[in-house]
C-alpha atoms as a PDB file:
ATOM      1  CA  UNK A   1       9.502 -21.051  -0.777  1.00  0.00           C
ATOM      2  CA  UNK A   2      12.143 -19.451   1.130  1.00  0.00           C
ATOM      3  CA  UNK A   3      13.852 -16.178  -0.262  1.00  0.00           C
ATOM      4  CA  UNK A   4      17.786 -16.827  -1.710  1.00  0.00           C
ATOM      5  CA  UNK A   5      20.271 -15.621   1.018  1.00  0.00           C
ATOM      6  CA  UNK A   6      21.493 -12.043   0.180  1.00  0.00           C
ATOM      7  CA  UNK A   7      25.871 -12.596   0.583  1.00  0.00           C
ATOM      8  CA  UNK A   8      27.054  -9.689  -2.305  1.00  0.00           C
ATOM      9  CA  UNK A   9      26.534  -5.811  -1.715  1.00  0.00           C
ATOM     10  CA  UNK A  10      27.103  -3.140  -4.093  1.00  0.00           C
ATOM     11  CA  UNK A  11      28.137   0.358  -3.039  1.00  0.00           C
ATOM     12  CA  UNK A  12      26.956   3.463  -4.188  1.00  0.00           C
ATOM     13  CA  UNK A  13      27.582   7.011  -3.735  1.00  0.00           C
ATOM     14  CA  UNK A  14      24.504   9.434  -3.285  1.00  0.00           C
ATOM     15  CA  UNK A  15      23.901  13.017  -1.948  1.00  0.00           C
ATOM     16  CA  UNK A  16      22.561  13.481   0.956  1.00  0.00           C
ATOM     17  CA  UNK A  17      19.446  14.635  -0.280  1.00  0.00           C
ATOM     18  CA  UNK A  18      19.234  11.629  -2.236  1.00  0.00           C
ATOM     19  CA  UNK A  19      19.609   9.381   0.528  1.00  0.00           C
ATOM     20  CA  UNK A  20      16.838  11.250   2.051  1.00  0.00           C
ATOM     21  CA  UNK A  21      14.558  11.079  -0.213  1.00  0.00           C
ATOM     22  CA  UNK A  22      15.290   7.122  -0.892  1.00  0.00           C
ATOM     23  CA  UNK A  23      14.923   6.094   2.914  1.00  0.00           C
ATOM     24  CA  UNK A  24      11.574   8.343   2.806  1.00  0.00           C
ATOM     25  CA  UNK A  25      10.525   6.578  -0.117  1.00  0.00           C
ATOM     26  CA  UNK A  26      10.920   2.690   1.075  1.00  0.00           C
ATOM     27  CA  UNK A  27       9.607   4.107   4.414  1.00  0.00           C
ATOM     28  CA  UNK A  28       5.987   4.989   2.636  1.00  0.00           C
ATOM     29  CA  UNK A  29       6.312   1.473   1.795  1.00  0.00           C
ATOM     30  CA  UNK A  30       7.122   0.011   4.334  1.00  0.00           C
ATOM     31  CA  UNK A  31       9.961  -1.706   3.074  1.00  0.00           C
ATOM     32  CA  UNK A  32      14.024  -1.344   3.929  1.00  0.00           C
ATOM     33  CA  UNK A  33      16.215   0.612   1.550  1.00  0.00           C
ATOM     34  CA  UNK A  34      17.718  -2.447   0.020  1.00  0.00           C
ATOM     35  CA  UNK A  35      14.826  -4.057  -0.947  1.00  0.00           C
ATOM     36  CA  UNK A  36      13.267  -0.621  -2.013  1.00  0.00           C
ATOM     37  CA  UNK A  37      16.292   0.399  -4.493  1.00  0.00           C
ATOM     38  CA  UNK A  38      16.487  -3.555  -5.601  1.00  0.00           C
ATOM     39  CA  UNK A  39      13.161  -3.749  -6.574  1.00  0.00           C
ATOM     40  CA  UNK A  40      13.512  -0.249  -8.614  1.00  0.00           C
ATOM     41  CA  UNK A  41      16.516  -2.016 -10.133  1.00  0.00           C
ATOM     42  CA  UNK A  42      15.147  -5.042 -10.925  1.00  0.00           C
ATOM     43  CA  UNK A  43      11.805  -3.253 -12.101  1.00  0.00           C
ATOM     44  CA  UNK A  44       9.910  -4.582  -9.807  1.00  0.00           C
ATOM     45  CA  UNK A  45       6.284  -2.927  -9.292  1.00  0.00           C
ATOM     46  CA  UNK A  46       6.522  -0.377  -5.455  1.00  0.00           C
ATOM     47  CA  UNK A  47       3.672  -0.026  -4.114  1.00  0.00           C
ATOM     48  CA  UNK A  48       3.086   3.802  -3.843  1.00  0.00           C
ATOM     49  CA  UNK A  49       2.375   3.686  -0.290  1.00  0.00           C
ATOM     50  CA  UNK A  50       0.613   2.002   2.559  1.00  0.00           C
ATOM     51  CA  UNK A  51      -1.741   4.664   2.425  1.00  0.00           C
ATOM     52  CA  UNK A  52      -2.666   3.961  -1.100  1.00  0.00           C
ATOM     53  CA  UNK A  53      -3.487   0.672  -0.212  1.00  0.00           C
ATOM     54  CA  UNK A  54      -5.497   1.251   2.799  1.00  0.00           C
ATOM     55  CA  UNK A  55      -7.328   4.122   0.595  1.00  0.00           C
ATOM     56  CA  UNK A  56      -8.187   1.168  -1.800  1.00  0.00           C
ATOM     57  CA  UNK A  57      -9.692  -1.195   1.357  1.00  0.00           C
ATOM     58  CA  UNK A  58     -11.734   1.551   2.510  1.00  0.00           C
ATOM     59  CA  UNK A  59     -13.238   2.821  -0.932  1.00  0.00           C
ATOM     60  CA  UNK A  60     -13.526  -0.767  -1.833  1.00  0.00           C
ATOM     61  CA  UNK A  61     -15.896  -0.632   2.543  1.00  0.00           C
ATOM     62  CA  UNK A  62     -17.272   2.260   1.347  1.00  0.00           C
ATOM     63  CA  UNK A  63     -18.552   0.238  -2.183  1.00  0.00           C
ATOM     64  CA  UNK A  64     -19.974  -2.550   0.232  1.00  0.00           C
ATOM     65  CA  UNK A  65     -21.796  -0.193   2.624  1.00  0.00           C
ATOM     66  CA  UNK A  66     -23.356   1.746  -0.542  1.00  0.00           C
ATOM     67  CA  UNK A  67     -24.523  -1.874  -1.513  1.00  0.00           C
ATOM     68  CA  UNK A  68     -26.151  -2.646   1.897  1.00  0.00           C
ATOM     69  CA  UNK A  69     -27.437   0.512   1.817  1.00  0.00           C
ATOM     70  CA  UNK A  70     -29.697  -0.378  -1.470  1.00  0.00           C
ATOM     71  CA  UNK A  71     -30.285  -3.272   0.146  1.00  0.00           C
ATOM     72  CA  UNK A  72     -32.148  -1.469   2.863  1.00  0.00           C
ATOM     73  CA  UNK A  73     -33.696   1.390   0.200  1.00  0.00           C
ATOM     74  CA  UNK A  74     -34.894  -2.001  -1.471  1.00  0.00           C
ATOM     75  CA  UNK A  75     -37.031  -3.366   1.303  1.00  0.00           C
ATOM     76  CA  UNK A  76     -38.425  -0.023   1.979  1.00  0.00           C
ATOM     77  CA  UNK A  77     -39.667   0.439  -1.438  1.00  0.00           C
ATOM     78  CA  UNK A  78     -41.498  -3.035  -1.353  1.00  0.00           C
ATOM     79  CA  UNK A  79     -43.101  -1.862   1.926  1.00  0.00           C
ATOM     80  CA  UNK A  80     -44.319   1.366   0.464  1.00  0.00           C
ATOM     81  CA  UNK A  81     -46.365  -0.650  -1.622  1.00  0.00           C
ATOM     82  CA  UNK A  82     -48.071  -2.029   1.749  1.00  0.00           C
ATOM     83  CA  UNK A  83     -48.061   1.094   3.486  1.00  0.00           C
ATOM     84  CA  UNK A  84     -49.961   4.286   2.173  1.00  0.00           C
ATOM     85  CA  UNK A  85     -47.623   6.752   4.589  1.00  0.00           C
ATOM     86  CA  UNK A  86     -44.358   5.652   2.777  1.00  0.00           C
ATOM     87  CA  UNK A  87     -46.013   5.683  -0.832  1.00  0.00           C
ATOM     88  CA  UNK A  88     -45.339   9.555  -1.260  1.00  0.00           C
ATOM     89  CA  UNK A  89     -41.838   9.174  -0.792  1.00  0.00           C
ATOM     90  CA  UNK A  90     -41.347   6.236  -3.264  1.00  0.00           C
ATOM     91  CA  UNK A  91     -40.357   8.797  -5.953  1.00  0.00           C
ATOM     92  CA  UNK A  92     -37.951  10.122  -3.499  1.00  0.00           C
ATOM     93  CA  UNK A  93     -36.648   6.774  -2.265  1.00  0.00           C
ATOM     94  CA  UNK A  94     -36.210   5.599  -6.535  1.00  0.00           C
ATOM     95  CA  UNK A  95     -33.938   8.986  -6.882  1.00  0.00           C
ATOM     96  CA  UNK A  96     -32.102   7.846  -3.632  1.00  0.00           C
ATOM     97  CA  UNK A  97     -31.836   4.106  -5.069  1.00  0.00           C
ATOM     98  CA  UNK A  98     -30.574   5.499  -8.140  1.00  0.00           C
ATOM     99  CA  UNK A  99     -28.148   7.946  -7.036  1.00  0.00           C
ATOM    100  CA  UNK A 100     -26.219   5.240  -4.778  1.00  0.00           C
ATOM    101  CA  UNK A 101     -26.441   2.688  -7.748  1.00  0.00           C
ATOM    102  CA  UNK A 102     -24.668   6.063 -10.102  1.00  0.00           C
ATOM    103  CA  UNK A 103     -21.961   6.731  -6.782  1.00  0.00           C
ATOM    104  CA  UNK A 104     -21.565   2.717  -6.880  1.00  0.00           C
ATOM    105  CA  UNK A 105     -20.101   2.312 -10.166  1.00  0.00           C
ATOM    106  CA  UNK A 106     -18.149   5.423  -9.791  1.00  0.00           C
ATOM    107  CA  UNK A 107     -16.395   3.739  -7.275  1.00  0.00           C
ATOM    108  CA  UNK A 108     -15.759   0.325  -8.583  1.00  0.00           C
ATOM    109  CA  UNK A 109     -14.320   2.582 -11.844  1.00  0.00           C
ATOM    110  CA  UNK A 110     -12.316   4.400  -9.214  1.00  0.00           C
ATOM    111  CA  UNK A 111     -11.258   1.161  -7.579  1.00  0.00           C
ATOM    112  CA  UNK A 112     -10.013  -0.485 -10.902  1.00  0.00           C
ATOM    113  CA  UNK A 113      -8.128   2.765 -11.466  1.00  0.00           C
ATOM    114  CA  UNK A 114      -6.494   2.275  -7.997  1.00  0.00           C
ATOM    115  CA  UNK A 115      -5.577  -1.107  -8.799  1.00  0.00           C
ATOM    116  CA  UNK A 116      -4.132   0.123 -11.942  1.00  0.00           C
ATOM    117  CA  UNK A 117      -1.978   2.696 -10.872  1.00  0.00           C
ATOM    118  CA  UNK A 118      -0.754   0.982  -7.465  1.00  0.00           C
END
């Protein structure tokens, strides 16, 4: 579907502070001044930024790693049951597990937030 051809303009008067601040503004979103003030005007949902969104892909890597992570805590725990050496840090490697599994959900709640607010 190809976007309705744009013929009309309207014309506006603004400070130049304002203009400023609105060509910083659909900058940080990487998106022209029209389009920026016509999706204000049309209430339209702006992003906040790029950076929000690339925040949001790396929390969202950082989730994944934490899971790979447990993965890895997982298989060492099973071969501390083989291996007497490792069995006197299972306690220590069930805090671990449990402290990434805590951080974990903190971040998906974190992540939903994101998605909220964005």
């Amino acid at each position: 579907m190809t976007d309705p051809i744009r013929t009309k303009s309207l014309k506006t008067h603004v400070t130049v502070n304002e203009k400023a601040e609105i060509v910083k503004r659909a900058r940080s979103v990487n998106m022209t001044n029209s389009d920026y003030i016509r999706n204000i005007i049309i209430n339209y949902r702006i992003p906040r930024s790029i950076i929000d969104a690339k925040s949001l892909l790396e929390l969202i890597g950082v989730n994944a790693d934490l899971a790979r992570l447990g993965k890895l805590l997982l298989l060492a725990l099973d071969e501390s049951q083989e291996n007497i050496q490792l069995q006197r840090y299972t306690d220590d490697l069930d805090k671990l597990f449990e402290g990434i599994r805590e951080t974990q959900q903190k971040l998906k709640q974190q992540v939903l937030e994101f998605k909220k607010a964005i």
